[in-house]
PDB file of N, CA and C in Angstrom:
ATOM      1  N   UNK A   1       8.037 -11.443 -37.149  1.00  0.00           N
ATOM      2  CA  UNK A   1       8.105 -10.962 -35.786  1.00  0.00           C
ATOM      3  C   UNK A   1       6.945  -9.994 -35.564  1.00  0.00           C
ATOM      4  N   UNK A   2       5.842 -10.425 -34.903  1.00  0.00           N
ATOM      5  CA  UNK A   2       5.000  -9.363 -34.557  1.00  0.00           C
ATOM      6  C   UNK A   2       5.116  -8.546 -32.979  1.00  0.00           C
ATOM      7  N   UNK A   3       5.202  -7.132 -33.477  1.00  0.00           N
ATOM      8  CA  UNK A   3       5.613  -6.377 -32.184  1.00  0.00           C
ATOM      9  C   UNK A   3       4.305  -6.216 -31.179  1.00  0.00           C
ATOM     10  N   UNK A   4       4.326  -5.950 -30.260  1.00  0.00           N
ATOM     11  CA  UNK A   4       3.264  -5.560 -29.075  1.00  0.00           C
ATOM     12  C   UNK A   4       3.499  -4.723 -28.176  1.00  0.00           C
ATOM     13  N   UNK A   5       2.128  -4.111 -27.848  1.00  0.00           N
ATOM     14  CA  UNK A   5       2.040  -3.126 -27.231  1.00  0.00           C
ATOM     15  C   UNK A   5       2.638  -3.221 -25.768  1.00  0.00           C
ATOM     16  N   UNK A   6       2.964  -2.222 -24.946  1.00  0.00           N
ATOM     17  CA  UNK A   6       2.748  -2.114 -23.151  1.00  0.00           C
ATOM     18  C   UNK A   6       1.325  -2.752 -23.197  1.00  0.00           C
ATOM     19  N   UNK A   7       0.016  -2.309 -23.819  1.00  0.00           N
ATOM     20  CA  UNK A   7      -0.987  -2.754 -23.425  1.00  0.00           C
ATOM     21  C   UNK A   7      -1.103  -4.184 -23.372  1.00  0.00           C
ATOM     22  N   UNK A   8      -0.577  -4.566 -24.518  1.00  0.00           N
ATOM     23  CA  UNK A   8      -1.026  -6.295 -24.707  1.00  0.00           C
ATOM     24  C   UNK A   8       0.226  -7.176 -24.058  1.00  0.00           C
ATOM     25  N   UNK A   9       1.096  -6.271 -23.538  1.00  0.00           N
ATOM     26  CA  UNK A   9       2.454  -7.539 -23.555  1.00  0.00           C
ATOM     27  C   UNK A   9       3.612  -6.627 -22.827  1.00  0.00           C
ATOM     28  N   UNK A  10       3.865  -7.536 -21.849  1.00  0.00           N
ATOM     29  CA  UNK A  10       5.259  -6.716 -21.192  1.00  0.00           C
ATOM     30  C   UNK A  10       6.366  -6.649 -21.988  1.00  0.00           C
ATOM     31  N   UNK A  11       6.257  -7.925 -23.064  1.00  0.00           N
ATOM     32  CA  UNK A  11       7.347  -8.331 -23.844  1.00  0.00           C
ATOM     33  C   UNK A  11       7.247  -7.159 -25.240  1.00  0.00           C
ATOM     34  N   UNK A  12       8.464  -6.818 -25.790  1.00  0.00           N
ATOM     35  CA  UNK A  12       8.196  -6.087 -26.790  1.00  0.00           C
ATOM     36  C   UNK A  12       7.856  -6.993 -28.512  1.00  0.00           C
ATOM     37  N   UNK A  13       8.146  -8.419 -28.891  1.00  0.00           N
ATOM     38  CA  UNK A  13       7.418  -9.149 -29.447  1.00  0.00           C
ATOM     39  C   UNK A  13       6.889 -10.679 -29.479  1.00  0.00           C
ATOM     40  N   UNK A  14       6.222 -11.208 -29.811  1.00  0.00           N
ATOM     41  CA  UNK A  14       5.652 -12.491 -29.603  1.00  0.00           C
ATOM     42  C   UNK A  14       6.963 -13.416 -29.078  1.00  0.00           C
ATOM     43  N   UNK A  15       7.911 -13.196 -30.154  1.00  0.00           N
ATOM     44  CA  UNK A  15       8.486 -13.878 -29.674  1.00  0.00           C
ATOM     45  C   UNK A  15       9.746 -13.489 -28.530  1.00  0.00           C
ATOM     46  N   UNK A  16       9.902 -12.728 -28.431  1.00  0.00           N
ATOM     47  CA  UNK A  16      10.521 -12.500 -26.714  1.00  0.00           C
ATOM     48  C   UNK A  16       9.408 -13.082 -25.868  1.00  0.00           C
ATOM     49  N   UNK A  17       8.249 -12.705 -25.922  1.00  0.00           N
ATOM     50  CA  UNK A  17       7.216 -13.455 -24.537  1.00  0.00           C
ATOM     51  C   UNK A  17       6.892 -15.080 -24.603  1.00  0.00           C
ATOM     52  N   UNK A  18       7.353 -15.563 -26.061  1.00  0.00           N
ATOM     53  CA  UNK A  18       7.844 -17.237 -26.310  1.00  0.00           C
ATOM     54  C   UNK A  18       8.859 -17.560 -25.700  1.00  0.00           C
ATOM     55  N   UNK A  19       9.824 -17.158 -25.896  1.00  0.00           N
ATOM     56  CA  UNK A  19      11.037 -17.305 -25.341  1.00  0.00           C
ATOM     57  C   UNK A  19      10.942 -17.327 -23.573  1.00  0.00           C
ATOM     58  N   UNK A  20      10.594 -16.155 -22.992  1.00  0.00           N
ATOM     59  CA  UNK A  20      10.030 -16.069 -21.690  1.00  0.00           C
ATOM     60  C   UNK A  20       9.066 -16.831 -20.993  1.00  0.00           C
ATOM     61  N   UNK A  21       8.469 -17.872 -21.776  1.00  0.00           N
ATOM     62  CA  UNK A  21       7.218 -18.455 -21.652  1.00  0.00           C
ATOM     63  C   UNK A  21       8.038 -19.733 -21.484  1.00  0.00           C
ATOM     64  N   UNK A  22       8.726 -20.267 -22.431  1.00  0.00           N
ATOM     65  CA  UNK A  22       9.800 -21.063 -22.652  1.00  0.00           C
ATOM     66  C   UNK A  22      10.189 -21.573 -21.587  1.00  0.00           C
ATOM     67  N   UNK A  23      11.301 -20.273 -20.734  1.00  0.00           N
ATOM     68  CA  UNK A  23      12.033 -20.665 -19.838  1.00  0.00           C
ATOM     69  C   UNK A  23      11.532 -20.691 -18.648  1.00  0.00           C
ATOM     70  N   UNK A  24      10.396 -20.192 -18.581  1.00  0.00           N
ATOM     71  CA  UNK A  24       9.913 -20.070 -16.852  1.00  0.00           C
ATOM     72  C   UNK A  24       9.332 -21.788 -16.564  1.00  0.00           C
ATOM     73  N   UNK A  25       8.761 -22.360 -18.645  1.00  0.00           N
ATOM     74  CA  UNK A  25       8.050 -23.452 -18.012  1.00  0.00           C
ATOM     75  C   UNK A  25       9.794 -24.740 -17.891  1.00  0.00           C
ATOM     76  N   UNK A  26      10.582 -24.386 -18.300  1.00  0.00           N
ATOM     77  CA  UNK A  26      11.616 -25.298 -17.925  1.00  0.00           C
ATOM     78  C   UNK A  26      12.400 -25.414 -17.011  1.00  0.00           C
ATOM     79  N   UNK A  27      12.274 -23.952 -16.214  1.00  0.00           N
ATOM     80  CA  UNK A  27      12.954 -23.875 -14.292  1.00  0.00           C
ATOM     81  C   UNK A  27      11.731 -24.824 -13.746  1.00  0.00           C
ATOM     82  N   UNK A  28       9.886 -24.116 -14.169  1.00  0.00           N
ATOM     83  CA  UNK A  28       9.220 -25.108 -13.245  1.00  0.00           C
ATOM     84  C   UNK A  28       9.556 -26.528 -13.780  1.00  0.00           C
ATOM     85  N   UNK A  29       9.952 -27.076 -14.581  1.00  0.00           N
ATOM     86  CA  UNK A  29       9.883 -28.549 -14.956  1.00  0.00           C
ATOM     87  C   UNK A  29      11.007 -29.207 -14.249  1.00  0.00           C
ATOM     88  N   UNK A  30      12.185 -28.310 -13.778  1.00  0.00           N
ATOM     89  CA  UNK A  30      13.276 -28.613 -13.516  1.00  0.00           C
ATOM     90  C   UNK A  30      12.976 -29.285 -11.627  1.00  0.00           C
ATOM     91  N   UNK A  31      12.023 -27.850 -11.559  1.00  0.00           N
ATOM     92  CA  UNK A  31      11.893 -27.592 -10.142  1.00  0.00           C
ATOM     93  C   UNK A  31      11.286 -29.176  -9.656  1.00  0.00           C
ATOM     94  N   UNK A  32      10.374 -29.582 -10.138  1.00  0.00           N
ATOM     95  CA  UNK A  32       9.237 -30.111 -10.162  1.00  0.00           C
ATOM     96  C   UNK A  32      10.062 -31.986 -10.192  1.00  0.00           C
ATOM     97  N   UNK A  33      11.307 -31.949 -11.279  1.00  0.00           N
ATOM     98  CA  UNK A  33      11.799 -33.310 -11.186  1.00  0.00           C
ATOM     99  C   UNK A  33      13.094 -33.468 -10.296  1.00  0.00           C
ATOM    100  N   UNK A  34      13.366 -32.110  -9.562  1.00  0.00           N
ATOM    101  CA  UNK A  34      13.810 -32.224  -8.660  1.00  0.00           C
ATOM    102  C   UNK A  34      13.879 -32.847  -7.884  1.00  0.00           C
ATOM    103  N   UNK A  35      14.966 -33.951  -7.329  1.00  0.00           N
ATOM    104  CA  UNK A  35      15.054 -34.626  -5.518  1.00  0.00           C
ATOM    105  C   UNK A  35      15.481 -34.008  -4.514  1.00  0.00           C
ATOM    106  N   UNK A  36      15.697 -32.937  -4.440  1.00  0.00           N
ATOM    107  CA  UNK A  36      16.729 -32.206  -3.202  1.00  0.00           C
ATOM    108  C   UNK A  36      15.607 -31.872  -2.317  1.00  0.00           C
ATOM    109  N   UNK A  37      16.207 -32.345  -0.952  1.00  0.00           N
ATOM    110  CA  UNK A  37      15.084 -31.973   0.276  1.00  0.00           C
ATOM    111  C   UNK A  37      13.904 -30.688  -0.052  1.00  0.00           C
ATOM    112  N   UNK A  38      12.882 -30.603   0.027  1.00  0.00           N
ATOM    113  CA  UNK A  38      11.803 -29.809   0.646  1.00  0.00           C
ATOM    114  C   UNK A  38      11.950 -28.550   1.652  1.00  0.00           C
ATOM    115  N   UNK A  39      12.068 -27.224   1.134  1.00  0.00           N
ATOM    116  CA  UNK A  39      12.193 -26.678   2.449  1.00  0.00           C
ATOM    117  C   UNK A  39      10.637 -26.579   3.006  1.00  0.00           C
ATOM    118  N   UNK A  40      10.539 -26.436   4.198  1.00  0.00           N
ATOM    119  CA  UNK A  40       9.362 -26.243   4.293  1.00  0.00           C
ATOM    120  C   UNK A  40       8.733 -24.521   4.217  1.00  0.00           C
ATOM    121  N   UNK A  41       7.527 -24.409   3.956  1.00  0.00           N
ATOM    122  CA  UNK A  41       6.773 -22.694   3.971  1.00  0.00           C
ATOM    123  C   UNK A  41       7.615 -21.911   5.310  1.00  0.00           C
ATOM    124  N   UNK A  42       7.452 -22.607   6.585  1.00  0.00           N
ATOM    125  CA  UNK A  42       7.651 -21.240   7.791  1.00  0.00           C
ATOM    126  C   UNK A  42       9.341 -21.226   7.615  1.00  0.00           C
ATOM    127  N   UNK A  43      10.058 -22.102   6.949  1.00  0.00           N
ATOM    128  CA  UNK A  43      11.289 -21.575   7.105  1.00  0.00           C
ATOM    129  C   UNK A  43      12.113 -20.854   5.993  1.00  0.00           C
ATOM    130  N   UNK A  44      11.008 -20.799   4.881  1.00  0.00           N
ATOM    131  CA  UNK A  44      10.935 -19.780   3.400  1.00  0.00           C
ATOM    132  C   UNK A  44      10.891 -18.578   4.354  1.00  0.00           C
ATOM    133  N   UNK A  45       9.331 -18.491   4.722  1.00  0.00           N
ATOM    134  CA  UNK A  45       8.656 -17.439   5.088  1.00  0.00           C
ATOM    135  C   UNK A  45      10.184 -16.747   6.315  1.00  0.00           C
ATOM    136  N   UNK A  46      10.184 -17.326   7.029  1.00  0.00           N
ATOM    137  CA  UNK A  46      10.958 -16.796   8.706  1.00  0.00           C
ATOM    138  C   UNK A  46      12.630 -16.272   7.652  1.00  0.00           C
ATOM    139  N   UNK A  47      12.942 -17.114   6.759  1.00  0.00           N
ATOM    140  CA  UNK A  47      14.170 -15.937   5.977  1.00  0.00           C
ATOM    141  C   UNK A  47      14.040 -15.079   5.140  1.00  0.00           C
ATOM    142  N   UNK A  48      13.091 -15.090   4.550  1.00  0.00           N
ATOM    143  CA  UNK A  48      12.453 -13.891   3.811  1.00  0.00           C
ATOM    144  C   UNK A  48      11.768 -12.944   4.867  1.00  0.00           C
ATOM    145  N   UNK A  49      11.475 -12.962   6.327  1.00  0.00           N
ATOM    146  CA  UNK A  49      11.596 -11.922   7.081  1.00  0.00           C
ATOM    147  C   UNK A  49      12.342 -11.532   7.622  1.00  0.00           C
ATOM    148  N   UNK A  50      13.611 -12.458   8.050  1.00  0.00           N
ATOM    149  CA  UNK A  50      14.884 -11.712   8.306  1.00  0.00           C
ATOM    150  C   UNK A  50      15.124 -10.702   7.337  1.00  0.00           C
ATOM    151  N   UNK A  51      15.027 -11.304   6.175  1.00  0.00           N
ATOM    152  CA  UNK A  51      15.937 -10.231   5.295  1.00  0.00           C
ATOM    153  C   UNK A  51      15.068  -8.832   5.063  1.00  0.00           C
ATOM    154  N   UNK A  52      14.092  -8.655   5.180  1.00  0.00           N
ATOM    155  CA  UNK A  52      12.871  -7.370   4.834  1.00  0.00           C
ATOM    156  C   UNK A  52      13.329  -7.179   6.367  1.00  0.00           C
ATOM    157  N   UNK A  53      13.747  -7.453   7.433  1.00  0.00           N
ATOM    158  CA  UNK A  53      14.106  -6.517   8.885  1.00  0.00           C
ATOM    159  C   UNK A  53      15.384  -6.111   8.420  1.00  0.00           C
ATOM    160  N   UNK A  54      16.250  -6.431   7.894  1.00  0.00           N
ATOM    161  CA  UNK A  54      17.665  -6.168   8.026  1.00  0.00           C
ATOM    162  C   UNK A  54      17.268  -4.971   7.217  1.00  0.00           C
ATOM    163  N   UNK A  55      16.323  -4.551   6.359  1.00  0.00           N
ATOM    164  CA  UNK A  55      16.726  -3.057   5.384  1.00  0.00           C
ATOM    165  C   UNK A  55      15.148  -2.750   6.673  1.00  0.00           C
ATOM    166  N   UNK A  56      14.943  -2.096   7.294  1.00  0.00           N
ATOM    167  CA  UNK A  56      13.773  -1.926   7.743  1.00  0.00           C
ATOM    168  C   UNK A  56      14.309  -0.593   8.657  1.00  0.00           C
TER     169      UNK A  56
END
């Protein structure tokens, strides 16, 4: 197990940032063989500004 710095690594060793590396690429793989409708960008975007007004 080699440990790492704040400088070199958010992760505290190689392998926690393997592991993390791991899973982000198997949500995108998931994402990616996904069939479920498309949302489109302005209707991401238009509820992610509702919600930043509601604490505003």
């Amino acid at each position: 197990m080699t440990k790492l710095t704040p400088i070199e690594s958010e992760f505290a060793t190689t392998e926690d940032a393997e592991a993390h590396d791991a899973w982000v690429r198997a949500k995108v793989e998931r994402a990616l063989a996904s069939t479920k409708p498309r949302i489109p960008h302005d209707a991401v975007m238009a509820k992610a500004k509702a919600v930043l007004d509601k604490y505003k």
